[in-house]
N, C-alpha and C. Protein backbone atom coordinates (compact mmCIF):
# COMPACT_ATOMS: atom_id res chain seq x y z
N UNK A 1 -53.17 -15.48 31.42
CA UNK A 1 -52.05 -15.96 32.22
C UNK A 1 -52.46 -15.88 33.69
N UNK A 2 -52.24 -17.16 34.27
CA UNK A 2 -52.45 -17.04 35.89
C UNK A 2 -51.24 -17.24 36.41
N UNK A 3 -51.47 -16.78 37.86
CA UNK A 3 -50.61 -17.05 39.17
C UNK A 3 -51.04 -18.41 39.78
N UNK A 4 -50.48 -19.96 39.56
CA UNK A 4 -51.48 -20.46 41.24
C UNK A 4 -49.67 -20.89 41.63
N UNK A 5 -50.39 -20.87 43.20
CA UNK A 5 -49.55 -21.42 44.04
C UNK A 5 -49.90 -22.86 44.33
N UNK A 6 -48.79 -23.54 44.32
CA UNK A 6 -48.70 -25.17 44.55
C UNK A 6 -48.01 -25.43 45.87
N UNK A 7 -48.97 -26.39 46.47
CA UNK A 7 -48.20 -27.30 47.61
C UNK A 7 -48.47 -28.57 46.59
N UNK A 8 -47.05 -29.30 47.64
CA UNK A 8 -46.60 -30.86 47.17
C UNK A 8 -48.19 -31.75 46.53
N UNK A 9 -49.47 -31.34 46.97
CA UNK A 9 -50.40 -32.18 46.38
C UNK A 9 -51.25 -31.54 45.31
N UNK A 10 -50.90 -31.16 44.99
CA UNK A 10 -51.22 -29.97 43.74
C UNK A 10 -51.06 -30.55 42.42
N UNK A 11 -51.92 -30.93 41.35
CA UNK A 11 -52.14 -31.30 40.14
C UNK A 11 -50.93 -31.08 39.12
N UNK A 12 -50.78 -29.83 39.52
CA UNK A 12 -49.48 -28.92 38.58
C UNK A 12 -47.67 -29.61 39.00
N UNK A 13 -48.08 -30.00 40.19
CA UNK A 13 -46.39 -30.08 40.69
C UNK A 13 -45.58 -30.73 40.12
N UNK A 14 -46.17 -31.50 39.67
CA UNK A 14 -45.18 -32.76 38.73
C UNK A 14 -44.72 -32.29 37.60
N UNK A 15 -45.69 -31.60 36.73
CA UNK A 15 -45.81 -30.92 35.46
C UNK A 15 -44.86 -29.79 35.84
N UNK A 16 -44.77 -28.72 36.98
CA UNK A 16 -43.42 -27.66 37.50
C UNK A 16 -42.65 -28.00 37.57
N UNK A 17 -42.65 -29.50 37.89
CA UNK A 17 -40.91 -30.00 38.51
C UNK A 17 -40.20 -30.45 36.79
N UNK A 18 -41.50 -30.87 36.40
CA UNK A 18 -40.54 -31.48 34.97
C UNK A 18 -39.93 -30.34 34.03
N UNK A 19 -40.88 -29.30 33.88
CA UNK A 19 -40.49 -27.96 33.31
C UNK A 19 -39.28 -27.70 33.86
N UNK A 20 -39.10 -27.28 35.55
CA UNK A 20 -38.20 -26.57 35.98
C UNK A 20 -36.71 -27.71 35.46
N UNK A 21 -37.03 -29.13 35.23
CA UNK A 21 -35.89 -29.93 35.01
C UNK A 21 -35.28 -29.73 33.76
N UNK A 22 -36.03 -29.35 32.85
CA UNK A 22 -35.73 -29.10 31.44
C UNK A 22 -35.44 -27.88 30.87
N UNK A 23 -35.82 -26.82 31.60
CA UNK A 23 -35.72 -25.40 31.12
C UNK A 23 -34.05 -25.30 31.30
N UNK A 24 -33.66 -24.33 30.80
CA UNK A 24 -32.55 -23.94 29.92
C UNK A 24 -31.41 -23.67 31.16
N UNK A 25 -31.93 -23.12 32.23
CA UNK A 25 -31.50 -22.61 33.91
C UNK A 25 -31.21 -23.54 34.55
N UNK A 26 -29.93 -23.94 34.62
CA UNK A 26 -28.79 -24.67 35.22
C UNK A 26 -30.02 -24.89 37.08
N UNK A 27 -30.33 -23.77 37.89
CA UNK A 27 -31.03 -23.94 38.87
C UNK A 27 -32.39 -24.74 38.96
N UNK A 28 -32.96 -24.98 37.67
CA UNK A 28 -34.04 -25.87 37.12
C UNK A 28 -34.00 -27.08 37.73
N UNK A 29 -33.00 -27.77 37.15
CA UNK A 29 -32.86 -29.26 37.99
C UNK A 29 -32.84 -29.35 39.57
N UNK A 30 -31.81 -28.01 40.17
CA UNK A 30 -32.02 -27.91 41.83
C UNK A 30 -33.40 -28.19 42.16
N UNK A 31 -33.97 -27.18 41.30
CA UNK A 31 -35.45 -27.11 42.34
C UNK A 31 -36.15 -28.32 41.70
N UNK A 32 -36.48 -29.00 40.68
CA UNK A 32 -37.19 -30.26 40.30
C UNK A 32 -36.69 -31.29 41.02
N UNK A 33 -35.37 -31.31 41.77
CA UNK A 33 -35.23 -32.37 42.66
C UNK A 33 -35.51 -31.86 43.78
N UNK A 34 -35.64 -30.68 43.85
CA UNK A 34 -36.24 -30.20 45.63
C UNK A 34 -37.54 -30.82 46.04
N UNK A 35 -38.42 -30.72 44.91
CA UNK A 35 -39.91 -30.63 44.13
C UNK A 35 -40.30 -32.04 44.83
N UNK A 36 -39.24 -33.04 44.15
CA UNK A 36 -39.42 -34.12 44.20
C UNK A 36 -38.90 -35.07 45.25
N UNK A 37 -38.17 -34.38 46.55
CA UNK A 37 -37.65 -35.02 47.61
C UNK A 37 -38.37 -34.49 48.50
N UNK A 38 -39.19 -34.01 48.58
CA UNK A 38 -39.83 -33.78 49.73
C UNK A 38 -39.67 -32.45 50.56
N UNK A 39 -38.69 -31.58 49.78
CA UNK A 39 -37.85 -30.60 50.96
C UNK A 39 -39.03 -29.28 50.78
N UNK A 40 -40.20 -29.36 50.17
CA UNK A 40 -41.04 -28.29 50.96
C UNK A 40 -42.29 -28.98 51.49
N UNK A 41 -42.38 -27.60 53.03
CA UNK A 41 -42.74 -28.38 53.69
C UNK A 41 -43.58 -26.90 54.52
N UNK A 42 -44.37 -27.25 55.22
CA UNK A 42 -45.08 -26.26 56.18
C UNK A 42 -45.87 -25.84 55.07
N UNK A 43 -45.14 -23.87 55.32
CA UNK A 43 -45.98 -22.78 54.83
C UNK A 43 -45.07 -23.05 53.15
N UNK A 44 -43.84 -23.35 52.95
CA UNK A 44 -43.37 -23.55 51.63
C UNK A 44 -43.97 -23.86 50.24
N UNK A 45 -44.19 -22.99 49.17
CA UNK A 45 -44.57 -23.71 48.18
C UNK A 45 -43.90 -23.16 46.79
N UNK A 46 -44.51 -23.57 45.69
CA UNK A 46 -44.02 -23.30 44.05
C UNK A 46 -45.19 -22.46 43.34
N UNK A 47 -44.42 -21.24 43.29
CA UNK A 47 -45.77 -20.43 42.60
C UNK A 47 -45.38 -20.41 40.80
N UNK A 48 -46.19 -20.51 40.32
CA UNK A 48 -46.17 -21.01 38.34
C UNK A 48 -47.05 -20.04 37.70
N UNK A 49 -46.60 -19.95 36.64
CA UNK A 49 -46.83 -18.83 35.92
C UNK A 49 -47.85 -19.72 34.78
N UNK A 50 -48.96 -20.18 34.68
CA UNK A 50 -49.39 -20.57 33.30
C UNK A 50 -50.59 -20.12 32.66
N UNK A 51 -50.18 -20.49 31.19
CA UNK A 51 -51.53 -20.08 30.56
C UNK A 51 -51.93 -21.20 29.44
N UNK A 52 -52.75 -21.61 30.35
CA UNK A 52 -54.06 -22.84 30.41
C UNK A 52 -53.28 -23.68 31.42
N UNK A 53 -52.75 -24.86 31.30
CA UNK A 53 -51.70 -25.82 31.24
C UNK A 53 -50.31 -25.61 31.32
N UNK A 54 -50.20 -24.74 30.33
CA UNK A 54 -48.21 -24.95 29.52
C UNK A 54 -47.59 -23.83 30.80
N UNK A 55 -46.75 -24.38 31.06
CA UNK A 55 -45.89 -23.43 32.23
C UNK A 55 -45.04 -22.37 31.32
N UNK A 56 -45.19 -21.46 32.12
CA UNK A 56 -44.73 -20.36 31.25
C UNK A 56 -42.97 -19.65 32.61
N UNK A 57 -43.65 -20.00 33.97
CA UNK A 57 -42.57 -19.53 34.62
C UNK A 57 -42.82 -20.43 36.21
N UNK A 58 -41.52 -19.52 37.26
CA UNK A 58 -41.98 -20.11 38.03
C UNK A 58 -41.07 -19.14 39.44
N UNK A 59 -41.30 -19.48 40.30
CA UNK A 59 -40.52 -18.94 41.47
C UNK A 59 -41.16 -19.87 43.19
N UNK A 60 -40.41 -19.62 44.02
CA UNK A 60 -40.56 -20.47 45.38
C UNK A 60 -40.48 -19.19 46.46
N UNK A 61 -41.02 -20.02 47.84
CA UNK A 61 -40.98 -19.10 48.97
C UNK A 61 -40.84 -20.22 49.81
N UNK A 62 -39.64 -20.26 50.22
CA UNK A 62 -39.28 -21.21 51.32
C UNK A 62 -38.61 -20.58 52.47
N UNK A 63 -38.06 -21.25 53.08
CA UNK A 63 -37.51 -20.78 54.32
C UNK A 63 -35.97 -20.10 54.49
N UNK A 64 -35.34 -20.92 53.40
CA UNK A 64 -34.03 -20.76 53.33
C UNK A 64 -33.76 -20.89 51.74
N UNK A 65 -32.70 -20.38 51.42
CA UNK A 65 -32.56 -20.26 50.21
C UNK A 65 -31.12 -20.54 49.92
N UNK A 66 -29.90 -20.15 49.24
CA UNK A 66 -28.49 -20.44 49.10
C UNK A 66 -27.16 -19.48 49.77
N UNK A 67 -27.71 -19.57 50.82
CA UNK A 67 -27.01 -18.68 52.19
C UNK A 67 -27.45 -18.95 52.85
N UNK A 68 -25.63 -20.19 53.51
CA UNK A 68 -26.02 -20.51 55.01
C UNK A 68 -25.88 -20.05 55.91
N UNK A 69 -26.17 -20.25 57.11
CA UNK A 69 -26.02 -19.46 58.50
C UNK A 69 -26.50 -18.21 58.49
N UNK A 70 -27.75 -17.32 57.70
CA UNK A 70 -28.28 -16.43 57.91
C UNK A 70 -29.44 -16.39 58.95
N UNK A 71 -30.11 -15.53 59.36
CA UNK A 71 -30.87 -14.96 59.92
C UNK A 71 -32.25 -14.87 59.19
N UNK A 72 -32.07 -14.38 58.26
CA UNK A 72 -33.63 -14.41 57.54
C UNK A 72 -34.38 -15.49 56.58
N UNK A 73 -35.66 -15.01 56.81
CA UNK A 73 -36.91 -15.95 56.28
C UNK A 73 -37.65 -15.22 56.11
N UNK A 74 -38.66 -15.53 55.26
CA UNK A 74 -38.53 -16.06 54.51
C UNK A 74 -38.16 -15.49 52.94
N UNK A 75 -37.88 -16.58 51.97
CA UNK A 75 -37.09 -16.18 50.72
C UNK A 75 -37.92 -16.24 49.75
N UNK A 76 -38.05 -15.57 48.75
CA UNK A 76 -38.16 -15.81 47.10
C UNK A 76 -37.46 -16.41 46.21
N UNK A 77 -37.59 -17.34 46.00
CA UNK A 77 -36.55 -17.79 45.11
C UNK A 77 -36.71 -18.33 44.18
N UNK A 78 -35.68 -19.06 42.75
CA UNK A 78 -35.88 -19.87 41.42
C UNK A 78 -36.96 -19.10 40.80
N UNK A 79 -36.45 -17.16 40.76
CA UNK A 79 -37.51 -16.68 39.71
C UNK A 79 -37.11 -17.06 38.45
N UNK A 80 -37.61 -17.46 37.59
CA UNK A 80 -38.07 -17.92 36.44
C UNK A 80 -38.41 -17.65 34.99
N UNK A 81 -38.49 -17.02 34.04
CA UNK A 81 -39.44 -17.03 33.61
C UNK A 81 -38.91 -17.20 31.89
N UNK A 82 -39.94 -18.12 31.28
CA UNK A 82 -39.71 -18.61 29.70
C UNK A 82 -39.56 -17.88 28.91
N UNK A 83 -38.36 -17.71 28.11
CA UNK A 83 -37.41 -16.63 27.05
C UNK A 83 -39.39 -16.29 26.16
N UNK A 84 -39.78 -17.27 25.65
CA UNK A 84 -40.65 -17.01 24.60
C UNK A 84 -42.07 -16.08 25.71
N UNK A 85 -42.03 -16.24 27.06
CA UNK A 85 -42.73 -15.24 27.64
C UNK A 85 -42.52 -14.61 28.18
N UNK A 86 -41.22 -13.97 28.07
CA UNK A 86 -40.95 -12.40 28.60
C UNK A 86 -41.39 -11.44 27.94
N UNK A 87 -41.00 -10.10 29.18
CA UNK A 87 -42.09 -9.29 28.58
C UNK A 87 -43.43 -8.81 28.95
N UNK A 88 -44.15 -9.79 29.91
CA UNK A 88 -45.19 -9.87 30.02
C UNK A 88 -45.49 -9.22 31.62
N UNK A 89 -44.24 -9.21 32.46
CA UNK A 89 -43.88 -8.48 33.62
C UNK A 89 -44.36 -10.25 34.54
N UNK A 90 -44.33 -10.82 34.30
CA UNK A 90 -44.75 -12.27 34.69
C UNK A 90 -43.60 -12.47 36.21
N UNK A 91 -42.33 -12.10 36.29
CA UNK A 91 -41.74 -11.76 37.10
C UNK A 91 -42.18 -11.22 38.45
N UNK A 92 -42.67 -9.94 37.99
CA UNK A 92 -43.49 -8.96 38.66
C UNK A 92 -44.49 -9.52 39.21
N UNK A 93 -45.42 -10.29 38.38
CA UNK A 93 -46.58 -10.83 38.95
C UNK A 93 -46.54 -11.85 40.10
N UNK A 94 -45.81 -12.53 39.74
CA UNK A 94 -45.42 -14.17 40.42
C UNK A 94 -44.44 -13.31 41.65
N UNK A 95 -43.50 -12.27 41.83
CA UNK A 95 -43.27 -11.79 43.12
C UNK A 95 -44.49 -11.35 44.41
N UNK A 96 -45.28 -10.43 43.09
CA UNK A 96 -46.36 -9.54 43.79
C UNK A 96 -47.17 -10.84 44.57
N UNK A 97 -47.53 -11.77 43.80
CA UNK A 97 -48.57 -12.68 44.84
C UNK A 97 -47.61 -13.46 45.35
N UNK A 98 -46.24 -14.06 45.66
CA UNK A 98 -45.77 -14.63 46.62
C UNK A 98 -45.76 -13.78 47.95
N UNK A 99 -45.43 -12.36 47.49
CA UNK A 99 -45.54 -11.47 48.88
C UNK A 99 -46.90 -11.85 49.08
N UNK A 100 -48.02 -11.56 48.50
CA UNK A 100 -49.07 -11.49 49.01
C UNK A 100 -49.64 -12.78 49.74
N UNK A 101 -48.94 -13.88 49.30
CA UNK A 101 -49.34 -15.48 49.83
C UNK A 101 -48.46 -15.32 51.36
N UNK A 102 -47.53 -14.98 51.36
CA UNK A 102 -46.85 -15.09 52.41
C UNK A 102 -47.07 -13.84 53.35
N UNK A 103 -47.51 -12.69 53.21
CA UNK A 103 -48.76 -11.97 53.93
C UNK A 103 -49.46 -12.54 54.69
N UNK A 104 -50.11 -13.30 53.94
CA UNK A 104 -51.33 -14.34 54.00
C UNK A 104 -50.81 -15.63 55.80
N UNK A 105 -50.06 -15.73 55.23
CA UNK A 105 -49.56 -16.91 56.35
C UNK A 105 -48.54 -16.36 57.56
N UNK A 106 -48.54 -14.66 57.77
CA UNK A 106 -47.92 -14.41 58.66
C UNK A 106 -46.89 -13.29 58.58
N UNK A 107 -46.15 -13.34 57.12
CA UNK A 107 -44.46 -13.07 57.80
C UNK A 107 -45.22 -11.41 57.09
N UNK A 108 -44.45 -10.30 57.57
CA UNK A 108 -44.31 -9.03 57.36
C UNK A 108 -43.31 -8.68 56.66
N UNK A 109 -41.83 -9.66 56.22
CA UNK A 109 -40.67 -8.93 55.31
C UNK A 109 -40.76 -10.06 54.53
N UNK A 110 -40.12 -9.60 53.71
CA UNK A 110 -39.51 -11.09 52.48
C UNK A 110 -37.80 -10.73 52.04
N UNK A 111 -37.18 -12.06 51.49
CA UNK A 111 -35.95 -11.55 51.41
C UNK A 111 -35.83 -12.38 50.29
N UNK A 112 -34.69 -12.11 49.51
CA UNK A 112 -34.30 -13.03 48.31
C UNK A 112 -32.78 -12.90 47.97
N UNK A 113 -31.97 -14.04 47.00
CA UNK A 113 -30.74 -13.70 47.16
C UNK A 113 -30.50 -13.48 45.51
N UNK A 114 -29.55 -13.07 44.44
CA UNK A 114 -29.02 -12.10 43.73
C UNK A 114 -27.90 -12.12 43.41
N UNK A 115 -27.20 -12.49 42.28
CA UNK A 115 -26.37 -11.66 42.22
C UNK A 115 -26.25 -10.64 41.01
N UNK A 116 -27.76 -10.53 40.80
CA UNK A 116 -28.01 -9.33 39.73
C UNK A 116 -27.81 -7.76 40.03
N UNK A 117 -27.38 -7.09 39.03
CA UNK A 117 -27.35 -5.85 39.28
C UNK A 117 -28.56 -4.81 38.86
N UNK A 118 -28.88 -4.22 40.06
CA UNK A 118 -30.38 -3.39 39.74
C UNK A 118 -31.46 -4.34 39.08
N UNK A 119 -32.17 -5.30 39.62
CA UNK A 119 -32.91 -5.63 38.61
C UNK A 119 -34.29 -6.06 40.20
N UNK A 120 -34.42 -6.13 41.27
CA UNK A 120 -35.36 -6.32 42.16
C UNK A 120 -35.35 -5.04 42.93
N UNK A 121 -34.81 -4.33 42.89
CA UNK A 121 -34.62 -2.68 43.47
C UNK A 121 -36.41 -2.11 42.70
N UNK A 122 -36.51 -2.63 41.55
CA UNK A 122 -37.70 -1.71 40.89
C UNK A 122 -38.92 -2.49 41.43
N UNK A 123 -38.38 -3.56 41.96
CA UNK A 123 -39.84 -4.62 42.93
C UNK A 123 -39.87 -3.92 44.39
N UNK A 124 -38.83 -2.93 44.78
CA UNK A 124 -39.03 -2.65 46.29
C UNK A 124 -38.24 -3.31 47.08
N UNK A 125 -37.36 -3.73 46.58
CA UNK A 125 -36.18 -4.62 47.29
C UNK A 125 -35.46 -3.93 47.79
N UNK A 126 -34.83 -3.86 49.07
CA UNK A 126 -33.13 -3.04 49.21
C UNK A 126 -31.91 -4.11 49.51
N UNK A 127 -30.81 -3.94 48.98
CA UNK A 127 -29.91 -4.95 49.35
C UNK A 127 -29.47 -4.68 50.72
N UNK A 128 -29.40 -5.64 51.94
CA UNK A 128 -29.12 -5.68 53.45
C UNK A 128 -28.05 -6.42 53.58
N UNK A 129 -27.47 -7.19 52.68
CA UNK A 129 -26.08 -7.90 52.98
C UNK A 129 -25.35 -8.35 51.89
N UNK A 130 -24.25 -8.92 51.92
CA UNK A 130 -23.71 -9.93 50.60
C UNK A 130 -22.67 -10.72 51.47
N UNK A 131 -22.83 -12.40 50.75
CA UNK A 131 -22.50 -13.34 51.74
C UNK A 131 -22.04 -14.72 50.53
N UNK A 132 -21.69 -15.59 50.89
CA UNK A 132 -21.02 -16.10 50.09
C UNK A 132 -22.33 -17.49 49.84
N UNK A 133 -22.14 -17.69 48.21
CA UNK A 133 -23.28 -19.20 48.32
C UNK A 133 -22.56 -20.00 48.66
N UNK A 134 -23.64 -21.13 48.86
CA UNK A 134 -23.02 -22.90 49.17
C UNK A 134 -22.03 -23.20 47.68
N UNK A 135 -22.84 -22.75 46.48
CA UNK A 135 -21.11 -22.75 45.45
C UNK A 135 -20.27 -21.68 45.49
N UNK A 136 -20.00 -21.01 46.29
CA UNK A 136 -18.83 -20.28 46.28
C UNK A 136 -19.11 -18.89 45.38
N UNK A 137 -20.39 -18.57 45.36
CA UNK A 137 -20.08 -17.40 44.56
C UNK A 137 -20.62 -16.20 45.55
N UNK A 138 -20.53 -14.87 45.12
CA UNK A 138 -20.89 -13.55 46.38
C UNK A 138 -22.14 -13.68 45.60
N UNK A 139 -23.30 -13.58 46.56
CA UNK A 139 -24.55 -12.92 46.68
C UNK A 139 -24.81 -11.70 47.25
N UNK A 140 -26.02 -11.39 46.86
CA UNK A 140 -26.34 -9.79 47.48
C UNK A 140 -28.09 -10.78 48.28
N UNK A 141 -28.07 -10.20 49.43
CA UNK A 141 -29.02 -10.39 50.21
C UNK A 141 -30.14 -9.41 50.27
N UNK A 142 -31.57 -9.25 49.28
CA UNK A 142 -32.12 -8.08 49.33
C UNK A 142 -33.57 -9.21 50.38
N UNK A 143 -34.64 -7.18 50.81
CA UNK A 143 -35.57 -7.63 51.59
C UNK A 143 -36.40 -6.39 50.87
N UNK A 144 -37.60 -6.43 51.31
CA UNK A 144 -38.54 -6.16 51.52
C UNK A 144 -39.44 -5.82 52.69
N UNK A 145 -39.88 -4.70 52.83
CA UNK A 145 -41.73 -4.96 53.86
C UNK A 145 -42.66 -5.72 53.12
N UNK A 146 -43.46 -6.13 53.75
CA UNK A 146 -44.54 -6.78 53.00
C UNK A 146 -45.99 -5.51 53.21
């Protein structure tokens, strides 16, 4: 099982966007039309979980995520990962090298949004806010050091 990270010209992207359109996660289709309109951009990309080919998961690091009018950047987001490959801490993995990609290009914190209970606290997360999404539901705003 690998980690790669994808920008928009990346072999895999088409093949992520179609997965993320079909997988079972209502947020799937968000991001396969994100994928596919153009909306990452810069340092932004789609990190995928596969083994060989077959996508197994997936997650993003963009700028902004589903809380508007905040302050922080950058985000983790659309973690991912396929019922038949859990288990595998693939979660874990695909966080660990987005921090580490985004290391890579600068930023020192990371943040992500939640409305899970206890479940990114064991990645090193602390929750710093809770704020309302663009659909109307409460989020919890967690961060990180990098």
């Amino acid at each position: 099982m690998t980690i790669q990270i994808l920008a928009p010209s990346s072999l895999m992207w088409e093949r992520v966007a179609a997965y993320a359109e079909a997988c079972p996660w209502n947020a799937g289709k968000t991001l396969a039309r994100d994928m596919r309109s153009g909306a990452f951009t810069d340092w932004e990309r789609v990190l995928a979980a596969l083994d060989g080919e077959r996508v197994c998961g997936y997650c993003t690091v963009t700028k902004r995520d589903c809380i508007p009018d905040v302050p922080y950047t950058p985000y983790i987001g659309f973690v991912f990962v396929d019922e038949a490959c859990r288990g595998q801490r693939l979660s874990q993995r695909m966080i660990e090298a987005a921090i580490k990609y985004l290391a890579s290009v600068g930023f020192d914190r990371v943040y992500l949004t939640s409305d899970h209970e206890n479940l990114y606290e064991k990645y090193g997360f602390a929750v710093i806010d809770h704020k309302t999404a663009y659909w109307g539901g409460e989020e919890k705003i967690y961060t990180r050091e990098i």
